[in-house]
PDB file of N, CA and C in Angstrom:
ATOM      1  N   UNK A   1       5.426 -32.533  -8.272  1.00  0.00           N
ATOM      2  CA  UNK A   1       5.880 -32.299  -6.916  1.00  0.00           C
ATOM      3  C   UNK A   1       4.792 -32.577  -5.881  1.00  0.00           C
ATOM      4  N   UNK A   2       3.887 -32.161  -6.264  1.00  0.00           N
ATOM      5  CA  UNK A   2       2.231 -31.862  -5.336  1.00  0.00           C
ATOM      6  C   UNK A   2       1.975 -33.403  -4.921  1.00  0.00           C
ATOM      7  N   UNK A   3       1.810 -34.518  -5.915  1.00  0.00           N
ATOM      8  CA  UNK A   3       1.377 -35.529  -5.742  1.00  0.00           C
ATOM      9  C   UNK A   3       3.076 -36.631  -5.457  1.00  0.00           C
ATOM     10  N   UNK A   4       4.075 -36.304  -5.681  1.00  0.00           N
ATOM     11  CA  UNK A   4       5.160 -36.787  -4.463  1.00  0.00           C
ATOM     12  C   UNK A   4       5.056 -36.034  -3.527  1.00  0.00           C
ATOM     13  N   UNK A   5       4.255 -35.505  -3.013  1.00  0.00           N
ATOM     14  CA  UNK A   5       4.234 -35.028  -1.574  1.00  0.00           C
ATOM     15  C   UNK A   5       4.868 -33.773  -1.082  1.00  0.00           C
ATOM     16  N   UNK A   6       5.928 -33.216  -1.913  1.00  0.00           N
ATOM     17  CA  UNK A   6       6.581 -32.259  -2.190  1.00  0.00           C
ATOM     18  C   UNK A   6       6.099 -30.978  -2.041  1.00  0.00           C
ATOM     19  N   UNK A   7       6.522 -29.823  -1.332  1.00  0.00           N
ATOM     20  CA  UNK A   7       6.047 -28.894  -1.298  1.00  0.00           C
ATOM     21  C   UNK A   7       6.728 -28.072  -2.855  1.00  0.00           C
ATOM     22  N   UNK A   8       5.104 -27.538  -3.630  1.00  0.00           N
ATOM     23  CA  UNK A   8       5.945 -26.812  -4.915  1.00  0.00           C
ATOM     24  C   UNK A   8       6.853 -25.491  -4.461  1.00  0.00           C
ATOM     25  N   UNK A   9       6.629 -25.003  -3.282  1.00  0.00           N
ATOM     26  CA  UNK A   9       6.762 -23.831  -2.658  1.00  0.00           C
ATOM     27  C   UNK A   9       8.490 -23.933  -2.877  1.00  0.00           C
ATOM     28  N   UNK A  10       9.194 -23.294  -3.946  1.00  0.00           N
ATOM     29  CA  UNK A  10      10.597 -23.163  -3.830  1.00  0.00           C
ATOM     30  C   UNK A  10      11.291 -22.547  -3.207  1.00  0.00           C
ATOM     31  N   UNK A  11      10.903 -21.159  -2.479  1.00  0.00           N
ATOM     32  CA  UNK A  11      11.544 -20.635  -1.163  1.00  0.00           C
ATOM     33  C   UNK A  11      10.904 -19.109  -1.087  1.00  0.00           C
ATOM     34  N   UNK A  12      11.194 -19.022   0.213  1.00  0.00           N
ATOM     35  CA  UNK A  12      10.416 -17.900   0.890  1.00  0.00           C
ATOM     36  C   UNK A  12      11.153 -17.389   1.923  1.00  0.00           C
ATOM     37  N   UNK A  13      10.522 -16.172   2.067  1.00  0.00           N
ATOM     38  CA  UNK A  13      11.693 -15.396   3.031  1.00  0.00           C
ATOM     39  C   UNK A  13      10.374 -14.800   4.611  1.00  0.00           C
ATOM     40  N   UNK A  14      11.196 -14.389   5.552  1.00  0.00           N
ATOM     41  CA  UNK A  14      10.699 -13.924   6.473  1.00  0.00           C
ATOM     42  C   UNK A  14      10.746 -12.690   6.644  1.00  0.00           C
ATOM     43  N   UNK A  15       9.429 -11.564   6.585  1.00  0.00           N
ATOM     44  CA  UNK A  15       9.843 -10.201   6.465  1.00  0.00           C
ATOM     45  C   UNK A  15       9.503  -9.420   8.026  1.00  0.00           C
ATOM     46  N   UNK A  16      10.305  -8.324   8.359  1.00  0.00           N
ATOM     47  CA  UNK A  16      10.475  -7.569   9.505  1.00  0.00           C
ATOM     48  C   UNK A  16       9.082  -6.584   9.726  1.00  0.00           C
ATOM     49  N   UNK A  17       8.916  -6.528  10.754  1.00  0.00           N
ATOM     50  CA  UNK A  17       7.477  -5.456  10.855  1.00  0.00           C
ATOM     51  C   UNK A  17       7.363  -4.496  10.012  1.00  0.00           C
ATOM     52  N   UNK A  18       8.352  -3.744  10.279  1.00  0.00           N
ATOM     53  CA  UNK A  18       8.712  -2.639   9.038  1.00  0.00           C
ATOM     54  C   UNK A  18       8.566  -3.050   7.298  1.00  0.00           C
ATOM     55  N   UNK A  19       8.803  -3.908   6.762  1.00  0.00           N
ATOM     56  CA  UNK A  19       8.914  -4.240   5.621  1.00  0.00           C
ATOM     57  C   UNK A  19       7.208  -4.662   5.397  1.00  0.00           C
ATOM     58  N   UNK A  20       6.958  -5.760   6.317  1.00  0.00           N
ATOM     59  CA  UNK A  20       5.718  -6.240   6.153  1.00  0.00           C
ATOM     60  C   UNK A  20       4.551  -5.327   5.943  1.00  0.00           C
ATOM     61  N   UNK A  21       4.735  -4.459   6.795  1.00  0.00           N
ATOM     62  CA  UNK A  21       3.870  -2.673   6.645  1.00  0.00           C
ATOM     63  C   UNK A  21       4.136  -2.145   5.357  1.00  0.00           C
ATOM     64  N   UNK A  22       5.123  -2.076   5.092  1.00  0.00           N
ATOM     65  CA  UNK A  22       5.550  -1.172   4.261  1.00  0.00           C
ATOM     66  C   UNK A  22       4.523  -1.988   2.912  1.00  0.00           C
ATOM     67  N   UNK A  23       5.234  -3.205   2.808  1.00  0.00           N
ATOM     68  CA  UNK A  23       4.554  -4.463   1.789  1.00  0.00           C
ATOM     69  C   UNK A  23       2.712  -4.119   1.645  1.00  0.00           C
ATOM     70  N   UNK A  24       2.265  -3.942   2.797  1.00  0.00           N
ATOM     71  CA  UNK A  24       0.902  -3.943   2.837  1.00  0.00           C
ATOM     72  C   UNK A  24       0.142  -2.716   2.344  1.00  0.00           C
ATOM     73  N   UNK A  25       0.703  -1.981   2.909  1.00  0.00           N
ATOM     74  CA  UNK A  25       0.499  -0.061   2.224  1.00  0.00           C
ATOM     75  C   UNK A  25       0.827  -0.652   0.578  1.00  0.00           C
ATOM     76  N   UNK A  26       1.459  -0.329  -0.072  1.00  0.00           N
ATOM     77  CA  UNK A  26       1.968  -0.724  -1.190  1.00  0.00           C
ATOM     78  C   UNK A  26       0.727  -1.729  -2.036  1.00  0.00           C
ATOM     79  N   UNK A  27      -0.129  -2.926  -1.488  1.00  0.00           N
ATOM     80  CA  UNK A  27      -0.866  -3.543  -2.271  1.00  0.00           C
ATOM     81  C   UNK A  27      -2.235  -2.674  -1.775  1.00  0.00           C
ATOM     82  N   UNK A  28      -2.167  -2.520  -0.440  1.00  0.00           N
ATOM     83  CA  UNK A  28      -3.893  -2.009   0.183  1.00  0.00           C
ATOM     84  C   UNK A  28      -4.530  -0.276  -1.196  1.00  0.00           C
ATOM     85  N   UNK A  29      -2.912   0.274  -1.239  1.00  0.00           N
ATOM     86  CA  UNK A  29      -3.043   1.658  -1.689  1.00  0.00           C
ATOM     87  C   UNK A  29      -3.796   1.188  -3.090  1.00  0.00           C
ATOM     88  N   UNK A  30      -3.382   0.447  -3.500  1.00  0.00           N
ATOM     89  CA  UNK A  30      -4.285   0.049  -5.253  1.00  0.00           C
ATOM     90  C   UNK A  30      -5.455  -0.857  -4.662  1.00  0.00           C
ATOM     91  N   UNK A  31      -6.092  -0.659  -3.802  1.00  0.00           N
ATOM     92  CA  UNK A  31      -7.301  -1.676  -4.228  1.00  0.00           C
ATOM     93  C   UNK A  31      -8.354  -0.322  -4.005  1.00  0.00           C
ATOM     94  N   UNK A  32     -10.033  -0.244  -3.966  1.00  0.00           N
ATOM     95  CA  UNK A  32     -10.835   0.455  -3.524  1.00  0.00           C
ATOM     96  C   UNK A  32     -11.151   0.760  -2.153  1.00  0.00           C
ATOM     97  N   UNK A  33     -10.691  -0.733  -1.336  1.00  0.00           N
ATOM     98  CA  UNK A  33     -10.470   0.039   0.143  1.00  0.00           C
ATOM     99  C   UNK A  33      -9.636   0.774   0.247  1.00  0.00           C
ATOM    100  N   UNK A  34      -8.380   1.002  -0.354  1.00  0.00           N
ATOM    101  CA  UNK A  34      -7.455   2.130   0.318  1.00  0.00           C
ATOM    102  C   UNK A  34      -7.037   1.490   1.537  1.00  0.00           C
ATOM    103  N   UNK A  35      -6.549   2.746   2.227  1.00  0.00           N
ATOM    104  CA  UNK A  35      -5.829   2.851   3.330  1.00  0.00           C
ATOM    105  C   UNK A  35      -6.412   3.434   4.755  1.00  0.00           C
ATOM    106  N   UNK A  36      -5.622   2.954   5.450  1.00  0.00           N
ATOM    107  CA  UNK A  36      -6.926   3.944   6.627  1.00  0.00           C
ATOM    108  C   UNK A  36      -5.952   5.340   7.027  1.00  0.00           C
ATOM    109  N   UNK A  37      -6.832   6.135   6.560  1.00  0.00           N
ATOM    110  CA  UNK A  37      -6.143   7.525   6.998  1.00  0.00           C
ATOM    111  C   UNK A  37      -5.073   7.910   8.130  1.00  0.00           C
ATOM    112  N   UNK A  38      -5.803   7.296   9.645  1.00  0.00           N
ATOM    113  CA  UNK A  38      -5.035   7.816  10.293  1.00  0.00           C
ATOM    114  C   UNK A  38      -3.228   7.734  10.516  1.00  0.00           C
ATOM    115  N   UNK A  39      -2.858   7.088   9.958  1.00  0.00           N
ATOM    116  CA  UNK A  39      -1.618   6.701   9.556  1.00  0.00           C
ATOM    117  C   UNK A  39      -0.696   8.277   9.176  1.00  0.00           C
ATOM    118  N   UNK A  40      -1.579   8.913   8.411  1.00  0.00           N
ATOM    119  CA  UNK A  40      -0.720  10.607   7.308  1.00  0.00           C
ATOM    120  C   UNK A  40      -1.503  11.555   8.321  1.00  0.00           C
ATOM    121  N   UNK A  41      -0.445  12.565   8.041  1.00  0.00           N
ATOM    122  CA  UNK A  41      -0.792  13.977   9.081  1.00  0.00           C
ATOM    123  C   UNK A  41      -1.711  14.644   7.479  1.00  0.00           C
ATOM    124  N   UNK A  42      -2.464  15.710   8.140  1.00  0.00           N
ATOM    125  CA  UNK A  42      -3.517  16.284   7.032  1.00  0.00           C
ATOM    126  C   UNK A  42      -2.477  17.038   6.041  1.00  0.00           C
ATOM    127  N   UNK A  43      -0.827  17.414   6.551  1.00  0.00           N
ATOM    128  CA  UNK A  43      -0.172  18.827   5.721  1.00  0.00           C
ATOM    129  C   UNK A  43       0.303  17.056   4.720  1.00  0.00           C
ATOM    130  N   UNK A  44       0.434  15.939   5.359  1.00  0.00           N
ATOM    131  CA  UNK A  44       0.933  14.905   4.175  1.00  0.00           C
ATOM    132  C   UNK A  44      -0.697  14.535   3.272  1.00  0.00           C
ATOM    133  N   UNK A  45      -1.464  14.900   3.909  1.00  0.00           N
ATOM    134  CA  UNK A  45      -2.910  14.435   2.893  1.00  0.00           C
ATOM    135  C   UNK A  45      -3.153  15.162   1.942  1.00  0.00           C
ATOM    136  N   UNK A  46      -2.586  16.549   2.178  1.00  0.00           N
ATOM    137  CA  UNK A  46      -2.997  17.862   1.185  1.00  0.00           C
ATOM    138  C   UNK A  46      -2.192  17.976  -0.129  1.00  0.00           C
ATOM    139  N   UNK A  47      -0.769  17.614   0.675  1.00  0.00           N
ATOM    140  CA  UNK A  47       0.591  17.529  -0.486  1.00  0.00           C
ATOM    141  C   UNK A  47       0.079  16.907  -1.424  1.00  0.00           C
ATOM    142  N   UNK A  48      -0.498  15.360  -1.206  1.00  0.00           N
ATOM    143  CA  UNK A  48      -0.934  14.856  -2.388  1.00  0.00           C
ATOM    144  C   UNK A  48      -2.482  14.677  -2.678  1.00  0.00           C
ATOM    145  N   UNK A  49      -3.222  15.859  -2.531  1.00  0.00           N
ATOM    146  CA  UNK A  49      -4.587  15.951  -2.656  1.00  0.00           C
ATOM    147  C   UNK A  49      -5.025  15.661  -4.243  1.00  0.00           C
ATOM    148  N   UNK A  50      -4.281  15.611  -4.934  1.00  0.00           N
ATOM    149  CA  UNK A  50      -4.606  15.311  -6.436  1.00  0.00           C
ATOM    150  C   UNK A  50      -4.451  14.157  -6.812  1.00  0.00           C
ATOM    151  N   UNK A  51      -3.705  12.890  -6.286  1.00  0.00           N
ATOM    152  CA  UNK A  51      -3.604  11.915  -6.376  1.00  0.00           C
ATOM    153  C   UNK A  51      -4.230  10.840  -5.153  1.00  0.00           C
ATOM    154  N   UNK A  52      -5.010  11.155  -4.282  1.00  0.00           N
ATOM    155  CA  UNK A  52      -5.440  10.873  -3.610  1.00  0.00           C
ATOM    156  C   UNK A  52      -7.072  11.227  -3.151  1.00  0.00           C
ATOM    157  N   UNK A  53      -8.190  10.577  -2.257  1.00  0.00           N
ATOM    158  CA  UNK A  53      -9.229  10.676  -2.402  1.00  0.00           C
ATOM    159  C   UNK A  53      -9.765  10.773  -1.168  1.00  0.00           C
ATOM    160  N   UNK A  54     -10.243  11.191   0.071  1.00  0.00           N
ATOM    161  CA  UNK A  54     -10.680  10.750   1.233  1.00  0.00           C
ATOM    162  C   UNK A  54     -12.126   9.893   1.395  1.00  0.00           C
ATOM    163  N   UNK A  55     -12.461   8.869   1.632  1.00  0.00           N
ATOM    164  CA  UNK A  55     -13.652   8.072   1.997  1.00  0.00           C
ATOM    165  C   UNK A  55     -13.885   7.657   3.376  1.00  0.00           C
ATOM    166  N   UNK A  56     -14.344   8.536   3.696  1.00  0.00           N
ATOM    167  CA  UNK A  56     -14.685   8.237   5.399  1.00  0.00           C
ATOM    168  C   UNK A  56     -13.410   7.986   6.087  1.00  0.00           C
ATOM    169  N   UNK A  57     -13.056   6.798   6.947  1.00  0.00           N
ATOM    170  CA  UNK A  57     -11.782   7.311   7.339  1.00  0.00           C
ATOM    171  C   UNK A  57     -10.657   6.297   6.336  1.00  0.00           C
ATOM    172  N   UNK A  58     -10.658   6.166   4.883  1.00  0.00           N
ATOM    173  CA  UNK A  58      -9.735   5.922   3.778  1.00  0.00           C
ATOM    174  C   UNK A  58      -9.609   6.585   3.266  1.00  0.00           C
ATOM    175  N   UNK A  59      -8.201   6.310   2.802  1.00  0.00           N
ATOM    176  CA  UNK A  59      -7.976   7.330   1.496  1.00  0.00           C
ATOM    177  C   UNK A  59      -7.537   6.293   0.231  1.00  0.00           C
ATOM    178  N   UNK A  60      -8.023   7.172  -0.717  1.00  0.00           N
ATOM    179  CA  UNK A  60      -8.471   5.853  -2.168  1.00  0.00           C
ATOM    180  C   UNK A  60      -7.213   6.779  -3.441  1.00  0.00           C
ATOM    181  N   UNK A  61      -6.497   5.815  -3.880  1.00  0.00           N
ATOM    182  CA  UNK A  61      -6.072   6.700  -5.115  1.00  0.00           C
ATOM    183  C   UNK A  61      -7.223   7.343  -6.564  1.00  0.00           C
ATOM    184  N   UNK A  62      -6.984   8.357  -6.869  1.00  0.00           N
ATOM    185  CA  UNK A  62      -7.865   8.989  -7.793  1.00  0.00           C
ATOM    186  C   UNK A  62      -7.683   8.532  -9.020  1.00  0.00           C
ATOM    187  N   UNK A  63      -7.923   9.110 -10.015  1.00  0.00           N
ATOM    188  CA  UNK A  63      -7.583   8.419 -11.240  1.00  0.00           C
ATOM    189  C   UNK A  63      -6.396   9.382 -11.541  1.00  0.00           C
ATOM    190  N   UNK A  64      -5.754  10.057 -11.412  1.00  0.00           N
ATOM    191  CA  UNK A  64      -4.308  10.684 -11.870  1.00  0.00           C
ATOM    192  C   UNK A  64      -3.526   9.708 -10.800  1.00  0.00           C
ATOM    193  N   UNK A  65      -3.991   9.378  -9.275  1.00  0.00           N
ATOM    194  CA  UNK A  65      -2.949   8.508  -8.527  1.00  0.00           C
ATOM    195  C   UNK A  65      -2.863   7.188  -8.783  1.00  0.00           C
ATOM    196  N   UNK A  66      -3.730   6.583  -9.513  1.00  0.00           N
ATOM    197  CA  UNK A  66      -3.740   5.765 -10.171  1.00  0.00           C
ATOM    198  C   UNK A  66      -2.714   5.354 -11.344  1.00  0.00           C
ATOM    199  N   UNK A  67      -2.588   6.378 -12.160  1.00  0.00           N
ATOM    200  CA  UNK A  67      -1.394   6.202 -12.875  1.00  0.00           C
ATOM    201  C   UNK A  67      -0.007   6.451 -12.369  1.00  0.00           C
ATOM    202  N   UNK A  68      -0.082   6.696 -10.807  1.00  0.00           N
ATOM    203  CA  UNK A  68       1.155   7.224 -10.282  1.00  0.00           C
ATOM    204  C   UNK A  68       1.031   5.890  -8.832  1.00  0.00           C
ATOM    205  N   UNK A  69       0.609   5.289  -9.070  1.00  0.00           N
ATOM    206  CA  UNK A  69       0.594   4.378  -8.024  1.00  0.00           C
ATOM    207  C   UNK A  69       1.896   3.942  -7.232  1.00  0.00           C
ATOM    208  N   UNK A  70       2.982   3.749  -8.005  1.00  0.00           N
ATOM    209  CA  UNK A  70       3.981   2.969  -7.200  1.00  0.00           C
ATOM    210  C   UNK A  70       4.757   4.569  -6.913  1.00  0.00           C
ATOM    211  N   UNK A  71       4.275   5.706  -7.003  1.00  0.00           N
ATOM    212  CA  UNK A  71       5.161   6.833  -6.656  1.00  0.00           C
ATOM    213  C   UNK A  71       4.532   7.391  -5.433  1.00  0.00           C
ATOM    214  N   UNK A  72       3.234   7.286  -5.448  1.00  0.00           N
ATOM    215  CA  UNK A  72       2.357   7.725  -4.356  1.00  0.00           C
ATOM    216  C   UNK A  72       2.306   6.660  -3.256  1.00  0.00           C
ATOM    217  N   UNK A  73       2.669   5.148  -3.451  1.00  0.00           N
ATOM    218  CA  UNK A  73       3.256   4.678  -2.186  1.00  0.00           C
ATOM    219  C   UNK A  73       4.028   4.637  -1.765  1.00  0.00           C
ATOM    220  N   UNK A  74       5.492   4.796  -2.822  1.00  0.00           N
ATOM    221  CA  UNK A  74       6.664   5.414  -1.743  1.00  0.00           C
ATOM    222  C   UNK A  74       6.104   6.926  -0.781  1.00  0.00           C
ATOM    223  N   UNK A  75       5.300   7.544  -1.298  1.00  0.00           N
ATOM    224  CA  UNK A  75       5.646   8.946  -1.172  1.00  0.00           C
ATOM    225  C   UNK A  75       4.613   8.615   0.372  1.00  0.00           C
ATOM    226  N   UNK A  76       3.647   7.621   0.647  1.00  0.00           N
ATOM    227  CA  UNK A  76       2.849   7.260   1.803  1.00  0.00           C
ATOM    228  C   UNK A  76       3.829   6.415   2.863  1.00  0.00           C
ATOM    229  N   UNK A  77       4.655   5.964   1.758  1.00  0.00           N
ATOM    230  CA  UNK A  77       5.524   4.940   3.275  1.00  0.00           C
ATOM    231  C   UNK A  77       6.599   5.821   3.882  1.00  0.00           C
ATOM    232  N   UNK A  78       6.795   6.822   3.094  1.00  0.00           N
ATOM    233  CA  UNK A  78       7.778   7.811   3.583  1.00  0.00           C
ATOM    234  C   UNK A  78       7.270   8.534   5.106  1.00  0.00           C
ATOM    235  N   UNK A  79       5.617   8.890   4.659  1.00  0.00           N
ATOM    236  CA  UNK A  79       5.052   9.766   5.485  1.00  0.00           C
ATOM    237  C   UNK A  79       4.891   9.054   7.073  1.00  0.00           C
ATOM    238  N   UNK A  80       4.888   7.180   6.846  1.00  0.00           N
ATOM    239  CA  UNK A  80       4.913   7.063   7.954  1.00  0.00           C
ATOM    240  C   UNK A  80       5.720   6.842   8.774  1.00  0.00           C
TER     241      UNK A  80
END
């Protein structure tokens, strides 16, 4: 495809502010930067103080949120 000139790219979609956020929380929450705090109120930081980590102004999943990763970003996209 590449060398007929062809884009390999078979299709793609356009996502809404909301989704795109949502999308980004979701990959940012698993890396070591985390997230930037100010986003969660402190009574949503505490709820999940066991699966979660504060680093200056990020918050990092721990190693129990780690194994709970895709539950602890619904439970962050909810909060915002």
């Amino acid at each position: 495809l590449v060398t007929a000139g062809e884009s390999p790219e078979s299709s793609s979609e356009t996502l809404d502010a909301q989704t795109s956020k949502r999308e980004a929380l979701q990959l940012l929450v698993r890396t070591r930067e985390g997230v930037p705090i100010g986003s969660f109120s402190e009574a949503d930081l505490d709820e999940m103080s066991e699966l979660l980590e504060r680093h200056e102004d990020r918050i990092v999943l721990t190693r129990a949120g780690r194994l709970l990763a895709n539950e602890v970003a619904l439970r962050l996209i909810d909060a915002i």
